[in-house]
Structures are given as C-alpha cells and as structure tokens.
Protein backbone atom coordinates (compact mmCIF):
# COMPACT_ATOMS: atom_id res chain seq x y z
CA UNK A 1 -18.20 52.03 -68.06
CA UNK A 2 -16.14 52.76 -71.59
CA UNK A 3 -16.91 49.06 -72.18
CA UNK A 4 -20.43 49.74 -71.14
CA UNK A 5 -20.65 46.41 -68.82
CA UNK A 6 -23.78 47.64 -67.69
CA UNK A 7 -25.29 46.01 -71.29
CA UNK A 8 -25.52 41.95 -70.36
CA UNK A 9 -27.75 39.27 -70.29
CA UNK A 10 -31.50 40.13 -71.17
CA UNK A 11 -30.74 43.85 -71.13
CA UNK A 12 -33.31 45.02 -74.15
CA UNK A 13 -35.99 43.38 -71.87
CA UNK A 14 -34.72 45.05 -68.29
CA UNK A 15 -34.42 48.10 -70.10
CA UNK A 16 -38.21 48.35 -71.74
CA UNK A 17 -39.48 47.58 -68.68
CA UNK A 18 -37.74 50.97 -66.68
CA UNK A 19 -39.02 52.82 -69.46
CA UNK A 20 -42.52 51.86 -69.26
CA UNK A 21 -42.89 51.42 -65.10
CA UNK A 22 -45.34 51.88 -64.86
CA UNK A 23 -47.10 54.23 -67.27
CA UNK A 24 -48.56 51.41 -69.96
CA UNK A 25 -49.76 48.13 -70.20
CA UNK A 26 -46.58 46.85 -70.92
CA UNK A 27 -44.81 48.05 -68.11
CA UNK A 28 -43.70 45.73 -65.18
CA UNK A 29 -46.56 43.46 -63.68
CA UNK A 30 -46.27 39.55 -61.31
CA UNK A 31 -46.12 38.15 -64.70
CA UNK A 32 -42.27 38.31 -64.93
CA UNK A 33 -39.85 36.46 -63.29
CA UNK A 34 -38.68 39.39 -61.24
CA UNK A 35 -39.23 41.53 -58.45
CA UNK A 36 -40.20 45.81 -59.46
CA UNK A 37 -37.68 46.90 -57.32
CA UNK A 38 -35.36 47.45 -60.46
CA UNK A 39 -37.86 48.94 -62.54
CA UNK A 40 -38.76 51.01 -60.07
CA UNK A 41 -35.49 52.62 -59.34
CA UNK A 42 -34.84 52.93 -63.07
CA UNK A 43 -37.74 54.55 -63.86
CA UNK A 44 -37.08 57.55 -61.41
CA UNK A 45 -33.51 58.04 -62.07
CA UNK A 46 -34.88 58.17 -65.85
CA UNK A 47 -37.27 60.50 -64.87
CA UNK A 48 -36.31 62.73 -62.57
CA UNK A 49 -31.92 62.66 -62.92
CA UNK A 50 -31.19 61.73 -66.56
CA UNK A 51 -33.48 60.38 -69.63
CA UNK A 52 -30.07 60.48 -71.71
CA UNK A 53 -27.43 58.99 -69.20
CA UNK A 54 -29.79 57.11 -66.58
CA UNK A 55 -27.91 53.15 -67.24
CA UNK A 56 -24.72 54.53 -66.66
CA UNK A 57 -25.67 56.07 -63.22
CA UNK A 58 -27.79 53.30 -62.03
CA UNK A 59 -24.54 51.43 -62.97
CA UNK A 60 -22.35 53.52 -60.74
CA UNK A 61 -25.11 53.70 -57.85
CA UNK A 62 -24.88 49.74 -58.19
CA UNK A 63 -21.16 49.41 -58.07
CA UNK A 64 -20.77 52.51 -55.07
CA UNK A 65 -23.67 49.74 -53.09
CA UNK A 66 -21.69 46.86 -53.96
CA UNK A 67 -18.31 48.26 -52.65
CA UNK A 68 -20.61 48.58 -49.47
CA UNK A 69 -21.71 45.59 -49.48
CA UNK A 70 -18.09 44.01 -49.70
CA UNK A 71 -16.76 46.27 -47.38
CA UNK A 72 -19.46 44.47 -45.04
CA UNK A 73 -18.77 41.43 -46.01
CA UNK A 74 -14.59 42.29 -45.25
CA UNK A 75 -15.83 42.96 -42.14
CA UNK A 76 -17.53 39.56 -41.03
CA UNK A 77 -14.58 37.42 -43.08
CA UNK A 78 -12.14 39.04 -40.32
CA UNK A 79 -14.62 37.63 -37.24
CA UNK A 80 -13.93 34.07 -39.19
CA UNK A 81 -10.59 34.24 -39.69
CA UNK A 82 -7.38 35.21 -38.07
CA UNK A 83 -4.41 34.76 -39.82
CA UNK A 84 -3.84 37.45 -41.62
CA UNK A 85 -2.42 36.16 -44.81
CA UNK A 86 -5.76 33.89 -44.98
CA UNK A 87 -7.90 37.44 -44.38
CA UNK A 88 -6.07 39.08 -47.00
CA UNK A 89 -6.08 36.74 -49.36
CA UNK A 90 -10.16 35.64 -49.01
CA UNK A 91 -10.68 39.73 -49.73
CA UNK A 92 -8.59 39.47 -52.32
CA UNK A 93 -10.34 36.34 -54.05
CA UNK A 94 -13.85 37.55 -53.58
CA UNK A 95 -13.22 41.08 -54.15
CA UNK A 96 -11.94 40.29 -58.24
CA UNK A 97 -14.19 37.31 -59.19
CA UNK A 98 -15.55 37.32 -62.41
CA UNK A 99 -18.99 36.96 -61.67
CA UNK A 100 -19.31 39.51 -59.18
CA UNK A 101 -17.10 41.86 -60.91
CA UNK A 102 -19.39 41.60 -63.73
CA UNK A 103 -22.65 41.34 -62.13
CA UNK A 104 -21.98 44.36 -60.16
CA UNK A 105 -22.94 46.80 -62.92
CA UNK A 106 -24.74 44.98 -65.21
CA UNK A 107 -28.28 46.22 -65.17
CA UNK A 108 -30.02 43.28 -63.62
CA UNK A 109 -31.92 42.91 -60.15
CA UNK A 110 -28.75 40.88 -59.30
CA UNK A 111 -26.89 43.55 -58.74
CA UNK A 112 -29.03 44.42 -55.51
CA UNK A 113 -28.18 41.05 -54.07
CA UNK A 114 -24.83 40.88 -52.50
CA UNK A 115 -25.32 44.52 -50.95
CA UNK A 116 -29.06 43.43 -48.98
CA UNK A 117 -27.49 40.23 -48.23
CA UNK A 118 -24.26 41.33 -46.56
CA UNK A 119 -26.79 44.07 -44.69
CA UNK A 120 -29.16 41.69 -43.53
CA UNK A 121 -26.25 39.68 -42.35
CA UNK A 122 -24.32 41.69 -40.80
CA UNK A 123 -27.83 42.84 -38.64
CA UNK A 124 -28.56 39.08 -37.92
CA UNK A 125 -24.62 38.47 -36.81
CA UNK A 126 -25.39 41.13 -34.10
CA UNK A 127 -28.47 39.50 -33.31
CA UNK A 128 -26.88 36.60 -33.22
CA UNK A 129 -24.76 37.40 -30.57
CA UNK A 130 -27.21 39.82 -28.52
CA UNK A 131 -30.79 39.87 -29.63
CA UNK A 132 -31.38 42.96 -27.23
CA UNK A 133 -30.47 45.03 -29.80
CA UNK A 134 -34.10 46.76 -31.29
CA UNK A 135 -32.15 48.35 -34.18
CA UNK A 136 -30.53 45.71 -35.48
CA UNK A 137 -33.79 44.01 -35.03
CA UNK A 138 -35.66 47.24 -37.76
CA UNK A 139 -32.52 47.27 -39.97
CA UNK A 140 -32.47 43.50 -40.40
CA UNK A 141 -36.15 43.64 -41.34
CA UNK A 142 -36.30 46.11 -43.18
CA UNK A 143 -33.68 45.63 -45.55
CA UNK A 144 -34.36 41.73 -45.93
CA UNK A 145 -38.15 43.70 -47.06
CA UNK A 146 -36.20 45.55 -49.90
CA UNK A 147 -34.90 41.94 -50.50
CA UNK A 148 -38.25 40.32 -51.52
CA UNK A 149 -38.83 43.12 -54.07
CA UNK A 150 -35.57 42.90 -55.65
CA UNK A 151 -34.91 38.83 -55.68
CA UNK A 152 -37.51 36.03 -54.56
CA UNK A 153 -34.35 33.87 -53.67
CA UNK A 154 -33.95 36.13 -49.84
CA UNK A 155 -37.30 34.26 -49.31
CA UNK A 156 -34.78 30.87 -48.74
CA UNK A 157 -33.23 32.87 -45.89
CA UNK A 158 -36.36 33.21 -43.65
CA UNK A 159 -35.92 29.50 -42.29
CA UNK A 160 -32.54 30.02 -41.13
CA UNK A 161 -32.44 33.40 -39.89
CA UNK A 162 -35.56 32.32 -37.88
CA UNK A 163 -33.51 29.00 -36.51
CA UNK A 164 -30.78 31.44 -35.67
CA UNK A 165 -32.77 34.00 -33.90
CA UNK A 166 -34.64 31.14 -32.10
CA UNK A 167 -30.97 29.74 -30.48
CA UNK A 168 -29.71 33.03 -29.81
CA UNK A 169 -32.68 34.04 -28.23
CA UNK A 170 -33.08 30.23 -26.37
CA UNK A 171 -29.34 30.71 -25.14
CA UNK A 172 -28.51 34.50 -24.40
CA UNK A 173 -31.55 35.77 -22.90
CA UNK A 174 -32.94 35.29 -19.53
CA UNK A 175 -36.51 33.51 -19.27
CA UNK A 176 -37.69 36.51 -18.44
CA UNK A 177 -36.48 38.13 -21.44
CA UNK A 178 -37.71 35.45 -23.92
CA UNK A 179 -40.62 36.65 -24.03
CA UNK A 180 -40.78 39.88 -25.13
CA UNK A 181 -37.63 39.85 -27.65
CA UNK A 182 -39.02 36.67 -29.32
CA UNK A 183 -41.98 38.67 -30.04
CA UNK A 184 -40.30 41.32 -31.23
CA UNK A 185 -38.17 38.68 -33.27
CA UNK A 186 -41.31 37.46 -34.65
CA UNK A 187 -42.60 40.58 -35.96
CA UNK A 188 -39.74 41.30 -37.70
CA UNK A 189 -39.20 38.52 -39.75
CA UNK A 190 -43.31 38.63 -40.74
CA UNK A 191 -42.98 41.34 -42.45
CA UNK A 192 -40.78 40.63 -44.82
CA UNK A 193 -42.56 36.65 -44.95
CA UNK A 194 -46.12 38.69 -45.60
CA UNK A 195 -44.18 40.95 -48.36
CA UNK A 196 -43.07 37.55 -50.17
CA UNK A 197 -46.44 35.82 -49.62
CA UNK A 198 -48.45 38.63 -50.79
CA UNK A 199 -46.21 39.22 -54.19
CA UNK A 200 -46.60 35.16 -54.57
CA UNK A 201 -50.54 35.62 -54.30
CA UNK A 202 -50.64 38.24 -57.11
CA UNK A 203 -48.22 35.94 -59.14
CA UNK A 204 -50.67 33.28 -58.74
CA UNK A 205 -53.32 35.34 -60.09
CA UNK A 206 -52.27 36.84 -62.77
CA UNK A 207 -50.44 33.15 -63.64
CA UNK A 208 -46.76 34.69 -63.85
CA UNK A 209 -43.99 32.58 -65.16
CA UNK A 210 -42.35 32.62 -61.55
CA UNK A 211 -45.11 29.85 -60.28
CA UNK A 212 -46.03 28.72 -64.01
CA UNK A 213 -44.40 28.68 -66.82
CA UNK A 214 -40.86 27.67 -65.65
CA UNK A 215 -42.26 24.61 -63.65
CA UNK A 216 -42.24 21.05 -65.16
CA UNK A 217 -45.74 19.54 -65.19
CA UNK A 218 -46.34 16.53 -62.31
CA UNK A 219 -45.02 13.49 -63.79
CA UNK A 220 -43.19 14.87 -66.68
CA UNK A 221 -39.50 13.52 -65.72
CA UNK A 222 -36.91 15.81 -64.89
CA UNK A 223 -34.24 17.99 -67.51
CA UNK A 224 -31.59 18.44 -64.95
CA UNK A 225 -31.23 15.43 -62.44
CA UNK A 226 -29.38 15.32 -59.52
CA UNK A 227 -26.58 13.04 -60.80
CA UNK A 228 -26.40 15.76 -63.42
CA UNK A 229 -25.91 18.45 -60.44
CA UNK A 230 -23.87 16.65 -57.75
CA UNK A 231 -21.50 14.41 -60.17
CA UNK A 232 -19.10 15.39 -62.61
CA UNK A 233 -18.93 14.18 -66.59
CA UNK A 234 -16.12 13.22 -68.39
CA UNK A 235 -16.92 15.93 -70.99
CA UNK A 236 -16.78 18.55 -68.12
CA UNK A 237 -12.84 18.44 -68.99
CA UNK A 238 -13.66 20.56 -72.28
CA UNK A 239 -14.44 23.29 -69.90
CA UNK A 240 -11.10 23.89 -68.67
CA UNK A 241 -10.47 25.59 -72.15
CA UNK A 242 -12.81 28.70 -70.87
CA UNK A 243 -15.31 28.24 -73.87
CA UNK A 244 -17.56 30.68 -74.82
CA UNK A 245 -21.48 30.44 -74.08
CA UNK A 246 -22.81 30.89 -77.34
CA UNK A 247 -20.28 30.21 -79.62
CA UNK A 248 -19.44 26.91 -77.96
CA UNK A 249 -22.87 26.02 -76.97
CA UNK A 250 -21.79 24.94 -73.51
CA UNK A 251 -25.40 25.34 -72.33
CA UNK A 252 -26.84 22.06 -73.99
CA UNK A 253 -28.82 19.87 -72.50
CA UNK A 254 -26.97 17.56 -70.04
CA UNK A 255 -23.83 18.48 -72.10
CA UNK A 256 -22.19 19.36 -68.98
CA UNK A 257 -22.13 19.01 -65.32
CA UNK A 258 -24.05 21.71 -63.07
CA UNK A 259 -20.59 22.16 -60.64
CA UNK A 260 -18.64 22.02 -64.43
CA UNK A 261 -21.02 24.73 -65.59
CA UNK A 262 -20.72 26.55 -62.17
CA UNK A 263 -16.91 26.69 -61.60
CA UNK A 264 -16.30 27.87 -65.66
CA UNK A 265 -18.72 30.85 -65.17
CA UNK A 266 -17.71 31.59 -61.92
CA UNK A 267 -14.22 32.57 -62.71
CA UNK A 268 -14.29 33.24 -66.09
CA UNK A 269 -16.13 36.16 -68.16
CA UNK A 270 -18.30 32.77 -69.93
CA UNK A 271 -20.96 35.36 -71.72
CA UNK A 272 -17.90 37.87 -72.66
CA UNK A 273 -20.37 41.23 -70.80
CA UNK A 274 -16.81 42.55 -70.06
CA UNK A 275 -15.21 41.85 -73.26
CA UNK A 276 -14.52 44.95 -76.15
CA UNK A 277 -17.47 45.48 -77.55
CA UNK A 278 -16.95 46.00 -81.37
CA UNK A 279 -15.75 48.91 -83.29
CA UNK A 280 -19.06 49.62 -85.20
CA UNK A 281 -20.92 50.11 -82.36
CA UNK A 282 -22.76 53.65 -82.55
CA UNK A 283 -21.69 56.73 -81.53
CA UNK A 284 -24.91 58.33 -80.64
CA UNK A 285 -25.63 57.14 -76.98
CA UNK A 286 -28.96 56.64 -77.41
CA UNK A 287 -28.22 53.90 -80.53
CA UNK A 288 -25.77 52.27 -78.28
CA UNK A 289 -28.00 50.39 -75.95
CA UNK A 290 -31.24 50.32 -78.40
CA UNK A 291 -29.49 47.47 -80.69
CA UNK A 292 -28.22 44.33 -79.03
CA UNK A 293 -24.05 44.00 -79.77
CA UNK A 294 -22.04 41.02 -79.50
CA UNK A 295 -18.53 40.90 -78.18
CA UNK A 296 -15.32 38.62 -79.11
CA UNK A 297 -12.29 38.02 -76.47
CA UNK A 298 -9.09 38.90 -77.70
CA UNK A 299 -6.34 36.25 -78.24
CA UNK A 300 -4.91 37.14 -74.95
CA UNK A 301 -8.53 37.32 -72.85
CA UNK A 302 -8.66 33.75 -74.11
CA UNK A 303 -5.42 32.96 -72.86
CA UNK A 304 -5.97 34.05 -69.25
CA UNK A 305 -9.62 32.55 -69.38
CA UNK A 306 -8.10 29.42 -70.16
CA UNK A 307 -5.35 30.04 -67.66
CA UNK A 308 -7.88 31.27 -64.56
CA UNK A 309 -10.39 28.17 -65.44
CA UNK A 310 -7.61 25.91 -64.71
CA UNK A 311 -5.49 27.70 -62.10
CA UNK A 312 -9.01 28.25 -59.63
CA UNK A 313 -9.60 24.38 -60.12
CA UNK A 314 -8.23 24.79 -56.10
CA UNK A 315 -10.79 27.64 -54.80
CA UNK A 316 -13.70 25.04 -56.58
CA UNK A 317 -12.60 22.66 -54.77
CA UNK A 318 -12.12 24.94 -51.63
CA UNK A 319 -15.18 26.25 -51.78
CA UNK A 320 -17.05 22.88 -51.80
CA UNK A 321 -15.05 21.64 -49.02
CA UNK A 322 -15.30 24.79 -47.09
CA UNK A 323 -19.00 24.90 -47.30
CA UNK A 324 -19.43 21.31 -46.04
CA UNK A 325 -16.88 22.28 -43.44
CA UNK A 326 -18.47 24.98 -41.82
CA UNK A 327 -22.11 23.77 -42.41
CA UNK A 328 -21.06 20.61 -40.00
CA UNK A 329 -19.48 22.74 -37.45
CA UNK A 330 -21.93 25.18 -37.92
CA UNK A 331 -24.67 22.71 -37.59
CA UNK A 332 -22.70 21.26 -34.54
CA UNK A 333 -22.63 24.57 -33.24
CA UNK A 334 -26.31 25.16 -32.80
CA UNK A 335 -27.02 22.12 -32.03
CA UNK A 336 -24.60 21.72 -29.01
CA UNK A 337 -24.32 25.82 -28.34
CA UNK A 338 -20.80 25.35 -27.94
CA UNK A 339 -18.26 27.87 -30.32
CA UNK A 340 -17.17 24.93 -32.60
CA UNK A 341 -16.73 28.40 -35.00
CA UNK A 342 -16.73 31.74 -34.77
CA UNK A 343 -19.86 33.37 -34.84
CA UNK A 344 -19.19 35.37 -37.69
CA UNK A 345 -18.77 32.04 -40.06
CA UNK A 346 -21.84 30.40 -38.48
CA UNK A 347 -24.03 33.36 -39.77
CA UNK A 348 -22.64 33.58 -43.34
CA UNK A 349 -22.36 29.75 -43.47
CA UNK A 350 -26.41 29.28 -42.84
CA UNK A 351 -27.05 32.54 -44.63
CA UNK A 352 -25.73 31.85 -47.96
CA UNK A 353 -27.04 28.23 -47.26
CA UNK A 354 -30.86 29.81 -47.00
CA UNK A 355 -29.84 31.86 -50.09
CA UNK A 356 -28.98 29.13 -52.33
CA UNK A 357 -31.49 26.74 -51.48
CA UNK A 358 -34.12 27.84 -53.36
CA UNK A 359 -32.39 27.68 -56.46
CA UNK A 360 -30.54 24.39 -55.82
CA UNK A 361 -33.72 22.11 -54.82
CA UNK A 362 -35.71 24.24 -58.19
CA UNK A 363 -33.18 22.76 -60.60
CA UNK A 364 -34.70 19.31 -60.85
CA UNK A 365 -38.50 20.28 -61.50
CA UNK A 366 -37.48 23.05 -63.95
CA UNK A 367 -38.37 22.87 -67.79
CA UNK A 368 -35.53 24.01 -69.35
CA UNK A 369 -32.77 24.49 -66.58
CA UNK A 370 -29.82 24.28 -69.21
CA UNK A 371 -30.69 26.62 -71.91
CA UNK A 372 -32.26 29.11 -69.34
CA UNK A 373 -29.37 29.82 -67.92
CA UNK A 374 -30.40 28.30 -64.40
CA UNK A 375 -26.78 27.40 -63.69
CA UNK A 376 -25.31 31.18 -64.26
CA UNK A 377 -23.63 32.23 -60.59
CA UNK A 378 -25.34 36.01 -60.78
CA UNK A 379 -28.47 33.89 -59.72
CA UNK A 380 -26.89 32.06 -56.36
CA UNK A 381 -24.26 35.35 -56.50
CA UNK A 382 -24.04 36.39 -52.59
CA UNK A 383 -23.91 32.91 -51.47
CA UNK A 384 -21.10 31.64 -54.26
CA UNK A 385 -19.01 34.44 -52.66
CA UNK A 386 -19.77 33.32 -49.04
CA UNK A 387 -18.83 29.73 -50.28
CA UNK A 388 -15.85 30.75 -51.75
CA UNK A 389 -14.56 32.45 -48.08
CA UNK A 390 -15.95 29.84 -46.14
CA UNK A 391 -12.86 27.87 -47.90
CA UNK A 392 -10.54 29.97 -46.61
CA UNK A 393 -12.50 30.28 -43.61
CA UNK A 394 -11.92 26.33 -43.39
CA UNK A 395 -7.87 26.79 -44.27
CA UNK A 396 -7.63 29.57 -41.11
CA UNK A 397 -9.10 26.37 -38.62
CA UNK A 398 -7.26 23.97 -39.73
CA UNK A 399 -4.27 25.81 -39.55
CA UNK A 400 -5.04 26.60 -35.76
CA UNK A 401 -5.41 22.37 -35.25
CA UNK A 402 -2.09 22.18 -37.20
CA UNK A 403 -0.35 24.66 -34.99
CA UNK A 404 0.65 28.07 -36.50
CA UNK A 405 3.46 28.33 -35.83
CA UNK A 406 5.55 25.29 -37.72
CA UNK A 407 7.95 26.63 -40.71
CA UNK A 408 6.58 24.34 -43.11
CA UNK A 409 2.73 25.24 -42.47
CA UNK A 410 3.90 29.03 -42.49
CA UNK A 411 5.91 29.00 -46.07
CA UNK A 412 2.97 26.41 -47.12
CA UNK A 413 0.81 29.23 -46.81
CA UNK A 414 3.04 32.27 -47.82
CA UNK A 415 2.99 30.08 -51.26
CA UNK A 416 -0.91 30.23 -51.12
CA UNK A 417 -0.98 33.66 -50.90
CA UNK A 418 0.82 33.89 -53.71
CA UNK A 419 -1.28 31.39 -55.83
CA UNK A 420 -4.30 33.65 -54.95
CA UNK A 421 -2.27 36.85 -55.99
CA UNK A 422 -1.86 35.20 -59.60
CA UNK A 423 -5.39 34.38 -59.45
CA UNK A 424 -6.65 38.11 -59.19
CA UNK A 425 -3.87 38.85 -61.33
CA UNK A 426 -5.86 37.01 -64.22
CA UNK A 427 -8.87 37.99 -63.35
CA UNK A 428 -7.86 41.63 -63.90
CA UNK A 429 -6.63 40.78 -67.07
CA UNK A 430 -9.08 39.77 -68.66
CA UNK A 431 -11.43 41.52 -67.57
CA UNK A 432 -10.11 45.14 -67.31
C-alpha cells in the first residue's frame, strides 16, 4: 500500500464514479463498459467506513478476497496434480505473477474476478462430481450472480458450466433422479443468465459503449486479425527487453503479436502500477490520488523485467501447451465419460475456457483492440492463471506415462522446481 498500487489503469475515472454512485447524473449508469458492482461497494465503504481512507481499504478487502480465492484455487490444483514438487511449484508460479499480483489491489472490477471465479468453481467441481448437493447448487448461483455485476466476461461461462452440469447429471444420477435435479440445475443457472440479459437490455437502451461504441461497423475490416492473434511477428523479439507501455509504445497497431503482447504483460509489471511512484508526489492524502502520477522502474526493476520476460519464455509456452492438453482430454473426457483427467482439471480447464472466450472471439470485430488495451491479462485474469496451472497440470500426467520413479525424470524435475523458484524470485523483485 506505501506504493499505493491501488492507483492503475483508468483510476481518475473508477474513482469519480464511487464518489458519485449514485447521487448525480454523472454517477454510474449501462453506458460504461462495466458492471456497478464496484461502484457500489465503493460508494458505501466511502460513506459509511472512511471518506478519507476508503481506496486503501477497498484495496485490502480486495487482496484479503483474493488470498481466498487462491487459497481455493490451491485447493483444486492439488485434485489435478500429484507430485508434489509439481503442486508446489504451480502455487508458487500463480501465487507471484505479475498480473495478478498487481491486479489484486488495483481499484478495478478486475479485482473481483479471480475470487467469484475460483468460488463458482469450486461449487461446480462438487457438482460435478455429485449434483445432489442443493447448496452447492445456491452457492454456485449465487455467486456466478455477483459475477454478472462485477464482469460481463462470467457470462462466457454459462455454456460450459451448463454442458458440465448436463454430463454429470446424464452420468451420476439415476433416471429417476434426472428429473428433479436437472430442474433444479436449470433454475440455477437462469438466474444468473436473466441477471446478464436484463443488464444487456438496459445497455441496449441507453446505447452503452459495451454493445456500441467498441464494436466495428458490418463490413468495416478488422484492426486485430487472427493471424495477428494466433501467429507470432518477427518484431515480437523486441519484447523480450520488458519495454515499457507508454514510453515504448508497445501498444501500436499490429506492432506486435497478441500472444507477444500477452506473455510481456503477463509476467512483467508492463504499465509500471507497482513501480516507485515519484518523490513529489503529495503529502496530503487527499492530493495523492486526485492528480494522475507517473512512475519510472529503477535500473535494477529493468534488469529483472528483462530477466523474468525471458526466463518465463517456458511457462508461455507451458501454458499454451497445457491448455490444449487438457482441453483434448478434457473434451475426451466428456465425451467418452471415462477419467482421461482428474476431475478437478476438467472443471478449471472448461471454466477458464468459458471465461476467456468472450474476449478472445471479441478481438477481431473490435475498433481499436491495440490501443484499448484489449490484450492486457487483468481482462482474461482468472483464466490466464488457470492456463498457466493447467501446464503444470500437463507436466504431473506426463510424468505418470513416463513413470515416476526413473532418476533422470526425478532430478529433471527437482531442476524445474528450481527454475520456477528463480522465477518468483524475480517477480518479487521487481515488484516488491
């Protein structure tokens, strides 16, 4: 908090709008690109706890639910994987990334994300495996409900949690059972599908950027195309320097590759939110977050930037891997209701898939995808951390095919443990 991480990207407009909700006519309305749920909150810690320190405790409230949420997440990451090593290392990794490190605090509606997603799937993992259970049946519902109004993209995870309810249901339940539970099912994934449709209706008629603004025209040809997101560029090697957002204007159009973009904000601090902010920065409190600041990295946070862009080349790489990986076996899976996975991976695996699908197929038809910041990981943030396990998650099977017990597979892996260590080792410098 002495660095005040809390102030990143778009703050002076996320902060007007929890001091207005919702007393004026500027206040929050479906015109933005966001949810109230923020707002909201702000507002009444503003109100009713502190008008003088109310960022810095909705920053602690969001990293006490984040620390939840990865606890949760710990907890389904040990149902994928069992060598310990792999386990420790995974919590490790995902626990000191960048973005999430940063994007825990900083006084956004992502911050809400990874803690509602690891809830809602940590309900629909018990589901999964017995959808008798009414409770997890309200808690799943209800908290992918406080989803909607804190982040359209949980609306991408109605499709699959449906498909997975529909084969646990179709495969663990009598006929007799069916029935009822499916109905049951049914009701509890409309209400959060009627909470998104019905905040998409008032978008639509009050013509909010969400469904306007954002959207290329029809015909006009696409900014971002899908060579640009699937392939790499040449000039994606520049990134492995760790440049700067704004001072290397790395968001130009088609300057870069999306994954290039992806992996250098991913595990370095690319907008410098957790950087020193500079000297002259106002005592008073109140000053401090009513005038925008910029921050510069130190010689040395450049050094490890550089250093951690090139050194997690390998968890990229993992991650994309990892994710096709488990998607096939997931996919198999279902498809064949045999265990080609543990349960625990399938449900993350389609999960974070749901999650990030609604940015992913967006990216082509949007007007200014590059500039806008479209290809920032705080928007896709609980699924890039599933991704990033599900590589491990990948490592810990095909160490069981390999046989776990050879000398060269076990020192091969005590050396990857190490690897990661040096990885979070960066990542804490730089950013602490």
């Amino acid at each position: 908090m002495s660095r005040y991480g809390y102030i990143g990207q778009d703050f002076l407009y996320h902060r007007g709008l929890i001091l207005t909700f919702p007393y004026t006519p500027w206040s929050f309305s479906y015109s933005q690109t966001s949810p109230p749920a923020l707002y909201y909150l702000g507002s009444l810690i503003h109100s009713y706890v502190s008008a003088k320190y109310y960022l810095a405790i909705i920053a602690l409230g969001f990293l006490a639910f984040n620390v939840l949420g990865l606890w949760v997440i710990y907890g389904l990451l040990w149902k994928s994987i069992a060598d310990w090593q792999l386990r420790y290392s995974a919590a490790a990794f995902i626990t000191f990334l960048p973005f999430r490190v940063i994007h825990s605090i900083v006084i956004a509606a992502d911050a809400f994300t990874l803690p509602v997603f690891a809830l809602v799937a940590l309900f629909t993992f018990r589901l999964f495996e017995n959808p008798r259970d009414g409770r997890s049946w309200a808690g799943m519902s209800l908290c992918l409900s406080f989803g909607m109004v804190c982040k359209y993209t949980f609306s991408g995870m109605l499709p699959v949690m449906a498909l997975l309810m529909a084969v646990a249901i179709g495969t663990r339940l009598t006929r007799g059972e069916r029935l009822r539970w499916g109905a049951i099912g049914t009701l509890a994934l409309a209400v959060p599908s009627a909470l998104f449709l019905l905040q998409m209706r008032e978008i639509d008629r009050v013509k909010g950027a969400f469904t306007g603004v954002v959207w290329l025209q029809k015909g006009e040809p696409s900014v971002m195309r899908w060579s640009d997101i699937l392939l790499l560029k040449r000039s994606d090697l520049s990134l492995l320097s760790a440049p700067d957002y704004f001072r290397d204007k790395i968001y130009e159009e088609r300057k870069h590759s999306y994954l290039g973009l992806l992996h250098v904000s991913s595990v370095t601090d690319v907008m410098d939110l957790f950087q020193a902010p500079p000297g002259k920065v106002s005592t008073d409190w109140l000053q401090r977050t009513r005038k925008p600041f910029f921050r510069e990295r130190t010689a040395l946070s450049q050094a490890l930037q550089t250093w951690s862009d090139r050194w997690c080349l390998v968890y990229s790489a993992l991650a994309i891997a990892g994710t096709l990986f488990c998607g096939f076996l997931s996919g198999k899976s279902l498809l064949l209701r045999r265990p080609f996975l543990p349960n625990a991976a399938i449900v993350m695996t389609a999960m974070a898939v749901g999650y990030y699908s609604p940015i992913l197929f967006s990216l082509t038809r949007l007007v200014d995808p590059y500039a806008a910041g479209f290809w920032l990981p705080r928007l896709v943030l609980p699924a890039l951390v599933v991704f990033f396990g599900l590589g491990f998650v990948m490592l810990d099977s095909l160490y069981e095919r390999l046989g776990r017990r050879q000398p060269a597979l076990k020192a091969l892996l005590g050396a990857f443990t190490g690897y990661t260590l040096v990885a979070c080792l960066l990542f804490i410098g730089f950013l602490a």
